[in-house]
C-alpha atoms as a PDB file:
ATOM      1  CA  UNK A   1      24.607 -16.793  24.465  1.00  0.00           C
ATOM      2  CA  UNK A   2      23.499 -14.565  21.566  1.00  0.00           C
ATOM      3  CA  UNK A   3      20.521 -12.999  20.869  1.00  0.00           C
ATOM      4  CA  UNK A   4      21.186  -9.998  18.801  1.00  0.00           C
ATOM      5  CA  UNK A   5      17.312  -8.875  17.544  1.00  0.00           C
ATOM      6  CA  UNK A   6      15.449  -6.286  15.991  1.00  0.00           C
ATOM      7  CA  UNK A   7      11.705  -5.533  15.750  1.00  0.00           C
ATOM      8  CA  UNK A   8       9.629  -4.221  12.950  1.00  0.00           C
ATOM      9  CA  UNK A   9       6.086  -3.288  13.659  1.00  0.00           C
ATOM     10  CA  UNK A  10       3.495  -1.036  11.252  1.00  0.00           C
ATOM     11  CA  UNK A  11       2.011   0.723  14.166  1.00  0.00           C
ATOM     12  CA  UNK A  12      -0.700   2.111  11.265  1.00  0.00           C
ATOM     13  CA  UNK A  13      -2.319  -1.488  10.527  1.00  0.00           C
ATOM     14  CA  UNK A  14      -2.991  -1.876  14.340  1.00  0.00           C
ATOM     15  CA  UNK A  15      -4.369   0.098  17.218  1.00  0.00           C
ATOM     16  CA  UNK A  16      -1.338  -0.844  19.406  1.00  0.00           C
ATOM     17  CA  UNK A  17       0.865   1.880  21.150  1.00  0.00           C
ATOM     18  CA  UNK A  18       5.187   2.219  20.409  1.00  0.00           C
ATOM     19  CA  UNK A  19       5.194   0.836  24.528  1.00  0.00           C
ATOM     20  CA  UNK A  20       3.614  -2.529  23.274  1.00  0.00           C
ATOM     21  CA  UNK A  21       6.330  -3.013  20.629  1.00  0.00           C
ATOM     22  CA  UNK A  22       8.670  -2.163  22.957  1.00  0.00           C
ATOM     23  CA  UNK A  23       7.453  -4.167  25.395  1.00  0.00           C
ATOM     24  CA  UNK A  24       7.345  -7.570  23.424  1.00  0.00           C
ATOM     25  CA  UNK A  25      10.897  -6.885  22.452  1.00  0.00           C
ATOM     26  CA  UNK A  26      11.751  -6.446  25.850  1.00  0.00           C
ATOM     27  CA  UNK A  27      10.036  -9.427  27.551  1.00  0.00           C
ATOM     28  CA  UNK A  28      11.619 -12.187  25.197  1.00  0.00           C
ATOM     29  CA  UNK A  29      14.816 -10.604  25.681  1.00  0.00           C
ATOM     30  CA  UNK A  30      14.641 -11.403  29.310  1.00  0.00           C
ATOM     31  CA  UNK A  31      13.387 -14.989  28.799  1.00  0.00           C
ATOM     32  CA  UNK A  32      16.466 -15.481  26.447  1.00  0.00           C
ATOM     33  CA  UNK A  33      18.516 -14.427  29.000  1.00  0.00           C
ATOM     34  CA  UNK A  34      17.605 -16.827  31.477  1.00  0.00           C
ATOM     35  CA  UNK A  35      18.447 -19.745  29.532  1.00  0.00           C
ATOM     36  CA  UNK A  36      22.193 -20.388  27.643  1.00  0.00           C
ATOM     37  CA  UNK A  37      22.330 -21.366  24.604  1.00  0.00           C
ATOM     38  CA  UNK A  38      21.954 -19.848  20.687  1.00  0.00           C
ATOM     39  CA  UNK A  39      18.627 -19.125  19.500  1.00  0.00           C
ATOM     40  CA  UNK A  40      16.817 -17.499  16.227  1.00  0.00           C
ATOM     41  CA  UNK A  41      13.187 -16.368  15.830  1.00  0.00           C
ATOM     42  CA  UNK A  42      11.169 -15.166  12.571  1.00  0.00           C
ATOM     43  CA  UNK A  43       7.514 -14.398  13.393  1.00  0.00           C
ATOM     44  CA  UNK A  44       5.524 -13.378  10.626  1.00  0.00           C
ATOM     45  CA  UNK A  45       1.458 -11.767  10.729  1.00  0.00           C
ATOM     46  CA  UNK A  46       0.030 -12.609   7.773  1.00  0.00           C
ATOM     47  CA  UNK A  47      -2.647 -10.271   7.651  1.00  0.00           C
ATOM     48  CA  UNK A  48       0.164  -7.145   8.933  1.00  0.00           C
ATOM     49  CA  UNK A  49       2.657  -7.965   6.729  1.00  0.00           C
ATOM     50  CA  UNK A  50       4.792  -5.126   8.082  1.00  0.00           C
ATOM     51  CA  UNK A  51       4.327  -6.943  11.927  1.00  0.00           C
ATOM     52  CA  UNK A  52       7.101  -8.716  11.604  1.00  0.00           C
ATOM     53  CA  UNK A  53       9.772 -10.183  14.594  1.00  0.00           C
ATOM     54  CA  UNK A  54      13.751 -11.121  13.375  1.00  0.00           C
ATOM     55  CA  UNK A  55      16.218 -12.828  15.730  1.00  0.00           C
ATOM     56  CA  UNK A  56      19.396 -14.493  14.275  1.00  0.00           C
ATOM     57  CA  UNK A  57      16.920 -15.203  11.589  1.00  0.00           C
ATOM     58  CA  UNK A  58      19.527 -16.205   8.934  1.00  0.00           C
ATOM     59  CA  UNK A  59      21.897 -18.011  11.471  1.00  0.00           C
ATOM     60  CA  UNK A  60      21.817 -21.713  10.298  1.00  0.00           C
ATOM     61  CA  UNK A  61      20.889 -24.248  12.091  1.00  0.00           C
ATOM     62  CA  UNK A  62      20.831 -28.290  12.453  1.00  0.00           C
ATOM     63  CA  UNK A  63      17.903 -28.973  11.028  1.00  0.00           C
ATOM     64  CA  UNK A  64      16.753 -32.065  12.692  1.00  0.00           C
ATOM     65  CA  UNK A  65      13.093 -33.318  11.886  1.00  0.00           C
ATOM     66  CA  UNK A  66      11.688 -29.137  10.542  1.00  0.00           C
ATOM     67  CA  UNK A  67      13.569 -31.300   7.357  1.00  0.00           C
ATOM     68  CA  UNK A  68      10.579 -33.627   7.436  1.00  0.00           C
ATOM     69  CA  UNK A  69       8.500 -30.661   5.811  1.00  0.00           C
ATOM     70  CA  UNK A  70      10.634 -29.926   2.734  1.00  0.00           C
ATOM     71  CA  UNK A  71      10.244 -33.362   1.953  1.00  0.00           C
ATOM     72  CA  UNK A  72       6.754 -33.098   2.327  1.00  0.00           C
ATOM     73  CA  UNK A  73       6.535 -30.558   0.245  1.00  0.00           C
ATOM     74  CA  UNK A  74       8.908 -31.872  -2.663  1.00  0.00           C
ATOM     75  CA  UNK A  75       6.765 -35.074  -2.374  1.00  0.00           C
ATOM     76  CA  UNK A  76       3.516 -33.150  -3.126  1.00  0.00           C
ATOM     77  CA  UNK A  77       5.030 -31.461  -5.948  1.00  0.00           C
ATOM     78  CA  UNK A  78       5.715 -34.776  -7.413  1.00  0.00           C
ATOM     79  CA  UNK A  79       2.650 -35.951  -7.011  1.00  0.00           C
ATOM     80  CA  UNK A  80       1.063 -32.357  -8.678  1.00  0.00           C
ATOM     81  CA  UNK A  81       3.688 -33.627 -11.684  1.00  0.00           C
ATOM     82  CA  UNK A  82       1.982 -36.638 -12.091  1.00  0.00           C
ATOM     83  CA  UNK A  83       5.568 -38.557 -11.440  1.00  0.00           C
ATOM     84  CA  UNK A  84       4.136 -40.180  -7.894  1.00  0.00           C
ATOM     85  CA  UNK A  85       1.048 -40.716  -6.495  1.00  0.00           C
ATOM     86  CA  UNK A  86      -0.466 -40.623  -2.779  1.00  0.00           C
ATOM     87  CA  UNK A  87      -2.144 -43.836  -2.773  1.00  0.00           C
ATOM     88  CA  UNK A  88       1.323 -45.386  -4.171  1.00  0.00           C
ATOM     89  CA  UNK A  89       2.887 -48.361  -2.092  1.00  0.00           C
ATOM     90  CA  UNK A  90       6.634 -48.590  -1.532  1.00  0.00           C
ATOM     91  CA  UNK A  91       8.526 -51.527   0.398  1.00  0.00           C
ATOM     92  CA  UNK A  92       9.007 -50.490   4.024  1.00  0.00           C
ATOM     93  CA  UNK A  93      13.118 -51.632   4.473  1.00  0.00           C
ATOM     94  CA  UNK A  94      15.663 -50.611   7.012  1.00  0.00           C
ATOM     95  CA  UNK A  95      18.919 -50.767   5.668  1.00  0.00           C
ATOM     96  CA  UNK A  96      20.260 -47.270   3.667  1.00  0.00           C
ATOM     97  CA  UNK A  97      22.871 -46.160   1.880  1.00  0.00           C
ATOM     98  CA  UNK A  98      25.506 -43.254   3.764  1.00  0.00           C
ATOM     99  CA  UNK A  99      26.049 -40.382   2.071  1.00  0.00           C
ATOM    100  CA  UNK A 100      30.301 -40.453   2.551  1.00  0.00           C
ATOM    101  CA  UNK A 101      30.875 -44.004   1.394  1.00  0.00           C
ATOM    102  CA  UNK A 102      27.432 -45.528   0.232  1.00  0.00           C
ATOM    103  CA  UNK A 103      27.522 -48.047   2.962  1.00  0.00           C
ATOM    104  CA  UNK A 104      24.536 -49.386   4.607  1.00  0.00           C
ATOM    105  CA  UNK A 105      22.934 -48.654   8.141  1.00  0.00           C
ATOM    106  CA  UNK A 106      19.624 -49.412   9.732  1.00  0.00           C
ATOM    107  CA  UNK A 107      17.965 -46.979  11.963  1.00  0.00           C
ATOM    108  CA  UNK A 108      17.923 -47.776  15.530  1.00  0.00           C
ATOM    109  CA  UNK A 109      14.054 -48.770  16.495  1.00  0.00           C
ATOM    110  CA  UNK A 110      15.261 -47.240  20.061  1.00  0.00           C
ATOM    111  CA  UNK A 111      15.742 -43.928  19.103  1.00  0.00           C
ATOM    112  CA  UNK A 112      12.910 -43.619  17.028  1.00  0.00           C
ATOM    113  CA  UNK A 113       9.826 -41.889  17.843  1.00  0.00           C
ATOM    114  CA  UNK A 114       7.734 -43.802  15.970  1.00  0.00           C
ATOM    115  CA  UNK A 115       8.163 -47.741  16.520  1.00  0.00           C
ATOM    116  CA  UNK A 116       5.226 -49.346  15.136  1.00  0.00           C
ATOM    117  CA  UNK A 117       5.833 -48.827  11.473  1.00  0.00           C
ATOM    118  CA  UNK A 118       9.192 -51.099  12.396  1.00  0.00           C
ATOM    119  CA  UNK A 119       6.509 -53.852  11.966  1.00  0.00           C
ATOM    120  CA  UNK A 120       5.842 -53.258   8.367  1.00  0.00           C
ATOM    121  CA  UNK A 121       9.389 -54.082   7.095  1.00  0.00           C
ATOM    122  CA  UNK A 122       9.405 -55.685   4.254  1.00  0.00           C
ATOM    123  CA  UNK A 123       5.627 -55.166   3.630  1.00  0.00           C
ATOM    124  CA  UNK A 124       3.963 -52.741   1.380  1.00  0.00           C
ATOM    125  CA  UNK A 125       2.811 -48.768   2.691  1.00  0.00           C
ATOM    126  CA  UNK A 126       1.276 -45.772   0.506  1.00  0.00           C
ATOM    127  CA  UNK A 127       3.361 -42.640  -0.014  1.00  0.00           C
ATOM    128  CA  UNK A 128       0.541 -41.165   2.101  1.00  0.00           C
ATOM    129  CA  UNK A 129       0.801 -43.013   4.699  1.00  0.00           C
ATOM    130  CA  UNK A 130       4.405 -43.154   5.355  1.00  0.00           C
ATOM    131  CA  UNK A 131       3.941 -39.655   4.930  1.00  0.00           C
ATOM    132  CA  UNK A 132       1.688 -39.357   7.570  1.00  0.00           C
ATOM    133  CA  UNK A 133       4.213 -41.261   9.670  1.00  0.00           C
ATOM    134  CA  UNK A 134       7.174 -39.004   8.958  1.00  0.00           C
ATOM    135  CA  UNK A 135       5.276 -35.750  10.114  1.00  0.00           C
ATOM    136  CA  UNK A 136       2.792 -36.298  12.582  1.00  0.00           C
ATOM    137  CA  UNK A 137       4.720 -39.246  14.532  1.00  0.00           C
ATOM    138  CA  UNK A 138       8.367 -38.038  13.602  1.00  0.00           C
ATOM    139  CA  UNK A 139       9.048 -41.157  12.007  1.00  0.00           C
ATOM    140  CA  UNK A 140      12.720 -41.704  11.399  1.00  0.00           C
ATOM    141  CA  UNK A 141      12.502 -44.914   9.069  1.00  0.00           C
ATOM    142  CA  UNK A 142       9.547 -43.451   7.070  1.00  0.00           C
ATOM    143  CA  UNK A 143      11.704 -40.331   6.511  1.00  0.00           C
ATOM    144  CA  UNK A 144      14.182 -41.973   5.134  1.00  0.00           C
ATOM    145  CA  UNK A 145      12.070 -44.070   3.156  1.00  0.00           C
ATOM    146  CA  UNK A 146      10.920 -40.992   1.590  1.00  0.00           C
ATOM    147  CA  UNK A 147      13.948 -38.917   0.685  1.00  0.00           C
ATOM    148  CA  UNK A 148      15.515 -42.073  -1.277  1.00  0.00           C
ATOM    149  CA  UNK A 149      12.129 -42.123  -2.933  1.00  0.00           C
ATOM    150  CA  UNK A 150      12.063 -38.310  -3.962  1.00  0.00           C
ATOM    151  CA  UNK A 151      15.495 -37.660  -4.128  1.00  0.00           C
ATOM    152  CA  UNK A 152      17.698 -34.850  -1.779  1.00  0.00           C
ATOM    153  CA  UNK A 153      18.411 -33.422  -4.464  1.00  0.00           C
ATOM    154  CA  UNK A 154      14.678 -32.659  -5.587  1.00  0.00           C
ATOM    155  CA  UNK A 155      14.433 -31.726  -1.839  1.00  0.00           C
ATOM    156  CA  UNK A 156      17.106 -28.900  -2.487  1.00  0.00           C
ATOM    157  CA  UNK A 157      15.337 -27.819  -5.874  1.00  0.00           C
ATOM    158  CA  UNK A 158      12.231 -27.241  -4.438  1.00  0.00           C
ATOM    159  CA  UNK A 159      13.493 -25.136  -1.453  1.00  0.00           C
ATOM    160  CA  UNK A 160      15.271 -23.094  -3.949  1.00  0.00           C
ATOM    161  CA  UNK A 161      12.176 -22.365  -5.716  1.00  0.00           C
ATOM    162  CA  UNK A 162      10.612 -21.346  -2.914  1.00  0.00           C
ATOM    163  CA  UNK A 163      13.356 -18.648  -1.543  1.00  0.00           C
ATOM    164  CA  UNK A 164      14.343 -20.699   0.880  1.00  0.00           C
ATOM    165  CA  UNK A 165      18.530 -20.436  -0.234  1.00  0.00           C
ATOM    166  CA  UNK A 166      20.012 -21.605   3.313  1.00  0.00           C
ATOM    167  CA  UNK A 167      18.071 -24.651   3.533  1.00  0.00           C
ATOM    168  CA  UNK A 168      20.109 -28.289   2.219  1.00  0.00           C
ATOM    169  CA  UNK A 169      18.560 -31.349   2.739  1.00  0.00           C
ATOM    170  CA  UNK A 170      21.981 -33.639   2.192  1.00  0.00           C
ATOM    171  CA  UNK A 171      20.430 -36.627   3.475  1.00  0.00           C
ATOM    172  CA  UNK A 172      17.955 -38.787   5.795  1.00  0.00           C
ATOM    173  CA  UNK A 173      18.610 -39.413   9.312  1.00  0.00           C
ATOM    174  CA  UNK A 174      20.957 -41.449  11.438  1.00  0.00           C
ATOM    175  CA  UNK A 175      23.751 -41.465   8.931  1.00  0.00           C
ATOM    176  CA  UNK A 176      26.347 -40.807  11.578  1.00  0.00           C
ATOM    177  CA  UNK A 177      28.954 -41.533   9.064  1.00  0.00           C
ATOM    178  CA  UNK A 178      28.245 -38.309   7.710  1.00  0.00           C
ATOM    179  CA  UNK A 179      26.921 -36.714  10.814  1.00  0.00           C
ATOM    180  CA  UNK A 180      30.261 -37.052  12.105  1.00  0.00           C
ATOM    181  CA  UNK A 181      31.620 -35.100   8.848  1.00  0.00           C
ATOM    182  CA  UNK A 182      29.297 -32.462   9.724  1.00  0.00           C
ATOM    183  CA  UNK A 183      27.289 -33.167   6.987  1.00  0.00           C
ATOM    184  CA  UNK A 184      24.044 -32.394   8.097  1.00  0.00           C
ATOM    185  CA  UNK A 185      20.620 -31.225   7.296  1.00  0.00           C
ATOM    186  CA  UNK A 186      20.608 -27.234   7.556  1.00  0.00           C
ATOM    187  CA  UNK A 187      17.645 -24.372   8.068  1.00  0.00           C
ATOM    188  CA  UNK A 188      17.667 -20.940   9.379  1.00  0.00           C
ATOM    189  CA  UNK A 189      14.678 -19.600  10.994  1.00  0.00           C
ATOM    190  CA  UNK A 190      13.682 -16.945   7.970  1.00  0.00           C
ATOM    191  CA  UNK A 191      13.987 -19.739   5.534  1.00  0.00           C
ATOM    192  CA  UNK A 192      11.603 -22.193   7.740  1.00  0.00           C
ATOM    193  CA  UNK A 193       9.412 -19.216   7.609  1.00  0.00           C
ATOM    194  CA  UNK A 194       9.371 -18.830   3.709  1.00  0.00           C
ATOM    195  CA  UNK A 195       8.728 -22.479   3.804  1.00  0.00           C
ATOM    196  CA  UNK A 196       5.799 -22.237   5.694  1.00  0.00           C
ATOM    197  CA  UNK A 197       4.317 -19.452   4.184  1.00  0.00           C
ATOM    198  CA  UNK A 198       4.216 -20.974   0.716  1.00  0.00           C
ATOM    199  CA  UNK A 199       2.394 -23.791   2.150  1.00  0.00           C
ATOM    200  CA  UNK A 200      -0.209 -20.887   4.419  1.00  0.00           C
ATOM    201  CA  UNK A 201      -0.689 -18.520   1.346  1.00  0.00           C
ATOM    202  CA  UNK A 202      -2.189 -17.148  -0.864  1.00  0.00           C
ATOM    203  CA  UNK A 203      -4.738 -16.734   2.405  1.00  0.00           C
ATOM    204  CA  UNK A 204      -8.249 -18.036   0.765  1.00  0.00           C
ATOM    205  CA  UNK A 205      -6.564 -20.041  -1.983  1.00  0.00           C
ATOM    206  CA  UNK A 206      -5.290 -22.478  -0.940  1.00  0.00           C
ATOM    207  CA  UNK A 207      -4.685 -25.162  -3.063  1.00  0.00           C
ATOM    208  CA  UNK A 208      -5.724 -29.332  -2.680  1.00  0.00           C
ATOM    209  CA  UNK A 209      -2.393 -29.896  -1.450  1.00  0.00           C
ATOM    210  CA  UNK A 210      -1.686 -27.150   0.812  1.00  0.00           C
ATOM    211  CA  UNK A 211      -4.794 -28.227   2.753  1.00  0.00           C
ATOM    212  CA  UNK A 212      -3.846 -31.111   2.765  1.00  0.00           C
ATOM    213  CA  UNK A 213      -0.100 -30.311   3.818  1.00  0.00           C
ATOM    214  CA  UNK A 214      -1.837 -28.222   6.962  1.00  0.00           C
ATOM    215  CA  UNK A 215      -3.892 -30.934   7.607  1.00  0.00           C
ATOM    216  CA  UNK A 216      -1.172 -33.658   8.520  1.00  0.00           C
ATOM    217  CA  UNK A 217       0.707 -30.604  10.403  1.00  0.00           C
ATOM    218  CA  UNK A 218      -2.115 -29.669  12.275  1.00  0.00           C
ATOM    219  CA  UNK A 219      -2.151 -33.536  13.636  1.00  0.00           C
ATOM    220  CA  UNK A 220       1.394 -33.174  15.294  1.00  0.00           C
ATOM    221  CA  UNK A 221       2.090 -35.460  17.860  1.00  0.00           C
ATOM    222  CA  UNK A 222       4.878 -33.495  19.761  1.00  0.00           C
ATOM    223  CA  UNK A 223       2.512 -30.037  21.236  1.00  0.00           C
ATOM    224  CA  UNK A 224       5.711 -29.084  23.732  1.00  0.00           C
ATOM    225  CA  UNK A 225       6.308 -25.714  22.173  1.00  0.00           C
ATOM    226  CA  UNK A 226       4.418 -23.410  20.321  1.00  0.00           C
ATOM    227  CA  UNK A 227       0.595 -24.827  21.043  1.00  0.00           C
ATOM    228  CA  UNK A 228       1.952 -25.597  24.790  1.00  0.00           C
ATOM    229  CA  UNK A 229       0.343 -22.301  26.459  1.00  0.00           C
ATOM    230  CA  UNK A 230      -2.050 -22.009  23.720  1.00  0.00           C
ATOM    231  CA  UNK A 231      -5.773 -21.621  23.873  1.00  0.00           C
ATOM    232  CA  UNK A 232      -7.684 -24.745  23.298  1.00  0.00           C
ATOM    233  CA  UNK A 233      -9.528 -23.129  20.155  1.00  0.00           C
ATOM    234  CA  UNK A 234      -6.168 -22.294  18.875  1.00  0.00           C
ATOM    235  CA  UNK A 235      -5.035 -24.625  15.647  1.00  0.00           C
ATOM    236  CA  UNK A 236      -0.957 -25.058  14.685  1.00  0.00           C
ATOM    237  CA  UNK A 237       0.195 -26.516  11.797  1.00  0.00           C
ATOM    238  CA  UNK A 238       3.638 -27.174  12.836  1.00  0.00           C
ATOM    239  CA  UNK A 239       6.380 -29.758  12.973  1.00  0.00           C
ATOM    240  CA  UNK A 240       9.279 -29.806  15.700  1.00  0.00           C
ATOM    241  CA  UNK A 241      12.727 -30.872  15.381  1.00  0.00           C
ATOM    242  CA  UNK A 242      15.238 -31.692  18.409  1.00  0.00           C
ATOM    243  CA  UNK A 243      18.791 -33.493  19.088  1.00  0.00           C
ATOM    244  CA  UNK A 244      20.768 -33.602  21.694  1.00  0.00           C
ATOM    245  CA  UNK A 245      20.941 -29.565  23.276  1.00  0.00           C
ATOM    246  CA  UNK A 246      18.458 -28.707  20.235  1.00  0.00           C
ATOM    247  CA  UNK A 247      14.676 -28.011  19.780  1.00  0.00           C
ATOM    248  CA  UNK A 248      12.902 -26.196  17.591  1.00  0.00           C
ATOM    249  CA  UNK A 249       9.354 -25.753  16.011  1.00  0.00           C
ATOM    250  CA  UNK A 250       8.264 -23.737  13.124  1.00  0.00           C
ATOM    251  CA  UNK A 251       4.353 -23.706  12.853  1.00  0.00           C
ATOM    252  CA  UNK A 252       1.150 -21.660  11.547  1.00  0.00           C
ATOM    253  CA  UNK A 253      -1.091 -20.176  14.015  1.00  0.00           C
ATOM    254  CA  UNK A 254      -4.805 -19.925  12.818  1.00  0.00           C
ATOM    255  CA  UNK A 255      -6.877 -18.024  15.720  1.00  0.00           C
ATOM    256  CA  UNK A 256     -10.767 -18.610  16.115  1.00  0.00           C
ATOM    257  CA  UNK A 257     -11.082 -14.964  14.713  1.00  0.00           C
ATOM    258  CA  UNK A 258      -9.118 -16.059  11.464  1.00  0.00           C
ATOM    259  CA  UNK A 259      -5.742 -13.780  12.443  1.00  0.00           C
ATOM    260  CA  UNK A 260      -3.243 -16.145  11.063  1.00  0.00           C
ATOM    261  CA  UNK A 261       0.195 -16.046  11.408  1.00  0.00           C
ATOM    262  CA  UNK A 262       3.847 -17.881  11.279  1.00  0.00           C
ATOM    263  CA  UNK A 263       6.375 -18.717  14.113  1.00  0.00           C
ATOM    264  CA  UNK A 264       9.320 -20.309  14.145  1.00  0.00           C
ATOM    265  CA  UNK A 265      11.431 -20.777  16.972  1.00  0.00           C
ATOM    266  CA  UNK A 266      14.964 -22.445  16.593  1.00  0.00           C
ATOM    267  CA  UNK A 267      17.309 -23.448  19.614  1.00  0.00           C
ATOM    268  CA  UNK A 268      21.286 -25.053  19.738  1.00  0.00           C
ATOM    269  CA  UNK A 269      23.514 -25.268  22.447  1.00  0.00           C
ATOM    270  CA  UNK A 270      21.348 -25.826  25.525  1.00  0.00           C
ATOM    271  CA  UNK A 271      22.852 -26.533  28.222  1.00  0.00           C
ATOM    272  CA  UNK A 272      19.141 -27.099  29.931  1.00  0.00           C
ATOM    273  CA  UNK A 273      16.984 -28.896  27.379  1.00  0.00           C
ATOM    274  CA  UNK A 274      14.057 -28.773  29.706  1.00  0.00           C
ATOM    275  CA  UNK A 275      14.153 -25.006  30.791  1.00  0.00           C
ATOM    276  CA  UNK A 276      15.329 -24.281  26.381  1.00  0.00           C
ATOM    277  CA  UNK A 277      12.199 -25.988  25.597  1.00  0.00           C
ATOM    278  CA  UNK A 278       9.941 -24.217  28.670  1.00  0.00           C
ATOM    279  CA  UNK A 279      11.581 -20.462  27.237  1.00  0.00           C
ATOM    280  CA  UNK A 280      10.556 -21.277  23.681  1.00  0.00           C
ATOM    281  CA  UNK A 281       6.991 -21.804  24.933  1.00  0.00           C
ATOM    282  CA  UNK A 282       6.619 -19.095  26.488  1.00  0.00           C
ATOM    283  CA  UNK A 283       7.875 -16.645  23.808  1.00  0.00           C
ATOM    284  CA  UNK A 284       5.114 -18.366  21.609  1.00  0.00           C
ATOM    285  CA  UNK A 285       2.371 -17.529  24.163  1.00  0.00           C
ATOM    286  CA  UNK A 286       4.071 -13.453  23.696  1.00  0.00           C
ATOM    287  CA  UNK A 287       3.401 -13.700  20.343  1.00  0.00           C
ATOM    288  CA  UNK A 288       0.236 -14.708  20.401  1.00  0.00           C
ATOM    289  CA  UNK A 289      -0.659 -12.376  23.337  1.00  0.00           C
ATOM    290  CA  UNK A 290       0.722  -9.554  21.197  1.00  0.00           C
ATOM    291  CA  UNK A 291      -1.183 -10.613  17.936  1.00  0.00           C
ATOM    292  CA  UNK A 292      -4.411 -10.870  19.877  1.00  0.00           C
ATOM    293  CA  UNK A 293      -3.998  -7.645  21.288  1.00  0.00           C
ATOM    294  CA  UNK A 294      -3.832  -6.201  17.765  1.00  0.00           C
ATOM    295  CA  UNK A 295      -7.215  -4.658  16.289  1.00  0.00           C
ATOM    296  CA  UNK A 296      -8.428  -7.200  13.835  1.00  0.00           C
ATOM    297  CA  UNK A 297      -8.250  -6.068   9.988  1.00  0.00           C
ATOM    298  CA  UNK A 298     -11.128  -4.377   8.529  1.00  0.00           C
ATOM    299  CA  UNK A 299     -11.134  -7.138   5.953  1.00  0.00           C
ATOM    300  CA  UNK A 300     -11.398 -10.147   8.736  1.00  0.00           C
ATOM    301  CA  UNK A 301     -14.313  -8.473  10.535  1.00  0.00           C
END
């Protein structure tokens, strides 16, 4: 198991004490230890930008469905290009080209997490809707709908632009051809956290489209991590990601008192999916205890 980490807190934008630093630090490292497997952290205050928390932060990881949100992202700067628009329709199909040898596969209606749009093959949807699909539901076939229709490559372009340099979106899902290649869809936590961020800020100004961007992520379907011990009042904008002995969410926290800040919480190897999952939650519900125990900003009072 490895969970080398490092804190970085400015104890002169908040009332706490050295102990409470300490003490964060020292409660997730005991929940780590409790579980095997590999995990990375990057939490991120938004209003503190010196309260900061690093673990394994620019270890890479499998991606899974955190890629659904680049391609979000890429599709949104499209449509701010005037080259696509939301209200668009494309031809739901199942049948896709792999990446190694450019021969077809369908996904697998079994293993996806969002069955219903398997009715609308060979019918018309809007970008926005499929869209919708891909990030609230987790929808495998609208995923890959979408990356043929914006382009990997854009995908990649766009992530670059942003700072996020360890992020490569090679493909859509279930192309096991290239899966087992190990060509897959990579992230590391810091660069999940630059993603987000561009999406949160500038706090205020927010653009059309990052509202609406933290609109569709505050619908998430799949609540098992970071909102799990989470106040009610409490509102995440966050999309998950797991495979077999992986989970992972990467989300923005927005507290009733306007404190807002980023999380993202990456896991591989588990040998306990269940109890991974369980640890992850609970380190989310530290960082929000710890942020809440924080004096609120002058400038948020």
């Amino acid at each position: 198991m490895k969970y080398y980490h490092y804190l970085l807190i400015s104890l002169s934008l908040c009332s706490c004490k050295t102990e409470q630093s300490e003490d964060l630090n020292s409660k997730i490292t005991t929940l780590l230890k409790q579980v095997e497997g590999d995990f990375a952290i990057a939490f991120q205050d938004l209003h503190r930008k010196e309260n900061v928390f690093l673990l394994n932060e620019n270890e890479r990881f499998h991606a899974a469905s955190t890629m659904k949100v680049p391609v979000m992202i890429e599709m949104y700067h499209q449509v701010s290009q005037g080259q696509l628009a939301l209200t668009d329709s494309i031809l739901v199909k199942n049948k896709f080209e792999s990446i190694v040898d450019y021969s077809t596969y369908e996904m697998n209606i079994a293993e996806d997490s969002e069955p219903s749009i398997y009715s609308q093959i060979d019918k018309q949807m809007t970008l926005f809707d499929l869209m919708n699909q891909m990030i609230i539901s987790s929808s495998n076939l609208a995923t890959n709908i979408l990356v043929e229709e914006v382009g990997a490559k854009n995908v990649n372009a766009s992530m670059q632009r942003l700072g996020a340099y360890n992020t490569e979106v090679l493909r859509g899902v279930e192309d096991q051809k290239a899966y087992d290649l190990g060509l897959n869809n990579m992230t590391t936590a810091k660069d999940l956290m630059t993603i987000l961020k561009s999406i949160a800020l500038p706090l205020g100004e927010t653009t059309q489209n990052q509202r609406a961007m933290i609109d569709v992520l505050k619908a998430q379907e799949f609540n098992d991590i970071i909102p799990r011990f989470l106040p009610a009042d409490v509102q995440v904008a966050h999309k998950t990601g797991s495979i077999t002995g992986l989970h992972h969410d990467a989300g923005i926290i927005y507290l009733p008192n306007g404190e807002t800040y980023v999380l993202v919480l990456l896991s591989k190897n588990l040998k306990n999916f269940d109890q991974g999952t369980l640890t992850l939650a609970k380190i989310s519900k530290l960082f929000y205890e710890h942020v809440t125990a924080l004096e609120v900003p002058s400038n948020k009072r």
